[in-house]
N, C-alpha and C. Protein backbone atom coordinates (compact mmCIF):
# COMPACT_ATOMS: atom_id res chain seq x y z
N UNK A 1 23.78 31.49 -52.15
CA UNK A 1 24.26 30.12 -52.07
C UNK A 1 25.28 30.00 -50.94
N UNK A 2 25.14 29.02 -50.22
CA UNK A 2 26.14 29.01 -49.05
C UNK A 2 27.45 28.28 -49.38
N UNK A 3 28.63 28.90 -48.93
CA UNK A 3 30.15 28.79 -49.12
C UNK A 3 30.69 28.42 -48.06
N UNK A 4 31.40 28.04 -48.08
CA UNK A 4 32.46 27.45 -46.66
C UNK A 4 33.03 28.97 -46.47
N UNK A 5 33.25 29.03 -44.95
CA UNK A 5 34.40 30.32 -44.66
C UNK A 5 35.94 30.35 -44.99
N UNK A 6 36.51 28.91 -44.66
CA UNK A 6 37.55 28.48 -45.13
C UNK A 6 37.84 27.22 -45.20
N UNK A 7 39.21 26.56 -45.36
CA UNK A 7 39.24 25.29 -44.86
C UNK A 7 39.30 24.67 -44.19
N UNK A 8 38.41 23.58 -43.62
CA UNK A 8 38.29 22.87 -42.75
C UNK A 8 39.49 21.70 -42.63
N UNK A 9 40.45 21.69 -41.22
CA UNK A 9 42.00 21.04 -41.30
C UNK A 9 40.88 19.70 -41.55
N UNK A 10 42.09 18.50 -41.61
CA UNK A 10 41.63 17.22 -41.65
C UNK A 10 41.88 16.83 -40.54
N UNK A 11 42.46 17.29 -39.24
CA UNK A 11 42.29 16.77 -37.90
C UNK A 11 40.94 17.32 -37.57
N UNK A 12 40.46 18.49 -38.18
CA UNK A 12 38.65 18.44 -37.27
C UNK A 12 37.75 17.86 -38.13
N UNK A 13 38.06 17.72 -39.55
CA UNK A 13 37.63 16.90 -40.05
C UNK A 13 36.76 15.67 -39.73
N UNK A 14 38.09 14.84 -39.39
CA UNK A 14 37.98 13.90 -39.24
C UNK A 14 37.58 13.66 -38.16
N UNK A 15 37.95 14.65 -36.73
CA UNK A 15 37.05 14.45 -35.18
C UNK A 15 35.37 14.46 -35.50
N UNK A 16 35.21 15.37 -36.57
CA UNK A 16 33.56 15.49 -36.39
C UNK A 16 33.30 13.91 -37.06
N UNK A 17 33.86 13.19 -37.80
CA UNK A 17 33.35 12.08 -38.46
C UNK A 17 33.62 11.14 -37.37
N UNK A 18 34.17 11.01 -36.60
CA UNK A 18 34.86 9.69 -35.79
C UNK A 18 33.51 9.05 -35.48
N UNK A 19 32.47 9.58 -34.99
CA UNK A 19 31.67 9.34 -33.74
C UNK A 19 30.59 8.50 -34.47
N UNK A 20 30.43 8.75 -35.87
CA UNK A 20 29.19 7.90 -37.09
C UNK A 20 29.53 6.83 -36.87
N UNK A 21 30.57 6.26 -37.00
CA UNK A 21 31.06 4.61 -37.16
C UNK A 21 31.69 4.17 -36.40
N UNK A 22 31.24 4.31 -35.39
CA UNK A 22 31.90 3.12 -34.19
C UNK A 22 30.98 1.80 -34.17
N UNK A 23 31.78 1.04 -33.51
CA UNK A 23 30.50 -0.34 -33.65
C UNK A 23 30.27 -0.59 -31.92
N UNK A 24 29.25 -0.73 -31.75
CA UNK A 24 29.08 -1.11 -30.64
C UNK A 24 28.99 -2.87 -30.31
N UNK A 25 29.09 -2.99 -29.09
CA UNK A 25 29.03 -4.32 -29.06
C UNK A 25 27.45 -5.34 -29.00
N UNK A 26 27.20 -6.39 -29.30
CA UNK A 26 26.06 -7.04 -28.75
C UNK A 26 25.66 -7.33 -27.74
N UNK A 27 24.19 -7.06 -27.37
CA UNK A 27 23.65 -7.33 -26.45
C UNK A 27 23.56 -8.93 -26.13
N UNK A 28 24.00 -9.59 -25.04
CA UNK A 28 24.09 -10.97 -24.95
C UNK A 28 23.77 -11.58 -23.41
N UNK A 29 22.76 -12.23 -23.80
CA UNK A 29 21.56 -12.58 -22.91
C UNK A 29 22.24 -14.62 -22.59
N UNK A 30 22.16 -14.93 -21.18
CA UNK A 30 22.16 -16.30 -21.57
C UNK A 30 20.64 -16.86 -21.12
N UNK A 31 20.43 -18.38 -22.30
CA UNK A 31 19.30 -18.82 -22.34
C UNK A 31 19.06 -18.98 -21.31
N UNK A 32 17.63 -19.42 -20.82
CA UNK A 32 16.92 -19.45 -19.69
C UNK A 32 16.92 -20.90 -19.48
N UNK A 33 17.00 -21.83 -20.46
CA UNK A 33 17.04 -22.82 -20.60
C UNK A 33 18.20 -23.77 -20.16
N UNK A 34 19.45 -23.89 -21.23
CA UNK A 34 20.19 -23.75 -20.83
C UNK A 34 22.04 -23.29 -20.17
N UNK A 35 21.24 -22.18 -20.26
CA UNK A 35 22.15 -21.33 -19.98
C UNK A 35 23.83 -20.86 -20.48
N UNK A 36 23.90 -21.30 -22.07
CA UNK A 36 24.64 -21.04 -22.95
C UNK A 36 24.21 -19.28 -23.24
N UNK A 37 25.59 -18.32 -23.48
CA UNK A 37 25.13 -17.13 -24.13
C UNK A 37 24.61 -16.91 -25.53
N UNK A 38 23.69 -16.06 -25.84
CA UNK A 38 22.78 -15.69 -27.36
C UNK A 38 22.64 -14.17 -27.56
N UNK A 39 22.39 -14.10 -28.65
CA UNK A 39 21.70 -12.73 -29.00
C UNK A 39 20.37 -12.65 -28.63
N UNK A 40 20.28 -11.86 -27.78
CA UNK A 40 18.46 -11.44 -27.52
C UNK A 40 17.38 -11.28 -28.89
N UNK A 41 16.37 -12.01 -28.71
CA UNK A 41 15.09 -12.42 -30.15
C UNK A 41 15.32 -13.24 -30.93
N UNK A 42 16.50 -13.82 -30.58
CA UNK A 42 17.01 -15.05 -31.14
C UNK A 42 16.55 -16.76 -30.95
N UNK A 43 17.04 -17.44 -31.74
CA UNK A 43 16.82 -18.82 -31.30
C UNK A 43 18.34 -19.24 -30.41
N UNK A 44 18.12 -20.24 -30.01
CA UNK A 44 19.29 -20.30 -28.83
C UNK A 44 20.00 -21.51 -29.91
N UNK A 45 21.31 -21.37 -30.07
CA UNK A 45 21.51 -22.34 -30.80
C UNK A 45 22.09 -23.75 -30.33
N UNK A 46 22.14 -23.45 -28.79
CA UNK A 46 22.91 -25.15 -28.24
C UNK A 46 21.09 -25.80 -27.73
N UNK A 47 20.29 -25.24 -27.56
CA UNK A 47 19.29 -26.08 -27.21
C UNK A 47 18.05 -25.92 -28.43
N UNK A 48 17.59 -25.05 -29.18
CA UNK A 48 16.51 -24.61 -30.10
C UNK A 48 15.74 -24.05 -29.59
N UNK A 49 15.79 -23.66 -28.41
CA UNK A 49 14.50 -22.76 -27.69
C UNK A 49 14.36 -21.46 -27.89
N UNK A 50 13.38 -20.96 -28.22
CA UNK A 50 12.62 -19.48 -28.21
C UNK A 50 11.40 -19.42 -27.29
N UNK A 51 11.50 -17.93 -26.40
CA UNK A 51 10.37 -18.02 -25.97
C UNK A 51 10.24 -19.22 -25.00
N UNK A 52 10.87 -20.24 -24.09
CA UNK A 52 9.85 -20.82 -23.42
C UNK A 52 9.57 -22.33 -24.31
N UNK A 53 9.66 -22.37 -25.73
CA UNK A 53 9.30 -23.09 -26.61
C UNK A 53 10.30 -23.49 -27.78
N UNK A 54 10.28 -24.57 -27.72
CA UNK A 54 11.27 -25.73 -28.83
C UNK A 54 11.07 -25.18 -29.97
N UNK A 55 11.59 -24.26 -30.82
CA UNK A 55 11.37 -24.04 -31.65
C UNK A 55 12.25 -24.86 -33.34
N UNK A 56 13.20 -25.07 -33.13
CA UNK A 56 13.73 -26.06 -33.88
C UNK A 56 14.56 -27.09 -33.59
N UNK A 57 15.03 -28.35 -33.82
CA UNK A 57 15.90 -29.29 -33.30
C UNK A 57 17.48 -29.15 -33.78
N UNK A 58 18.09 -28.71 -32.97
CA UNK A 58 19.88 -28.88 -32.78
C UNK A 58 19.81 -30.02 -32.39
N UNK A 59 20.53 -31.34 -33.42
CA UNK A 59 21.34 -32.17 -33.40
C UNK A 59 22.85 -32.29 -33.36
């Protein structure tokens, strides 16, 4: 059965964990349309366009 050799400090600990949970930022595309920023595969939310195409109405 495998055992630890000894104890592991909580400063390397914690270096080996740092790197799992960082957040990265979003990718942010502006519409083609008009040219407000979005999330890429998204609907655009100041005009409704996806794709080229009206996909829902922002009033």
């Amino acid at each position: 059965m495998a055992v630890p050799k000894g104890k592991v400090s909580k400063a390397r600990r914690d270096k080996r964990r740092s790197s799992h949970w960082k957040l990265t930022a979003p990718g942010i595309v502006k519409c083609p349309k008009c040219g407000e920023y979005k999330l890429p595969h998204r609907v655009c939310k100041a005009c409704g366009t996806y794709n080229g195409r009206e996909v829902s109405f922002v009033g």
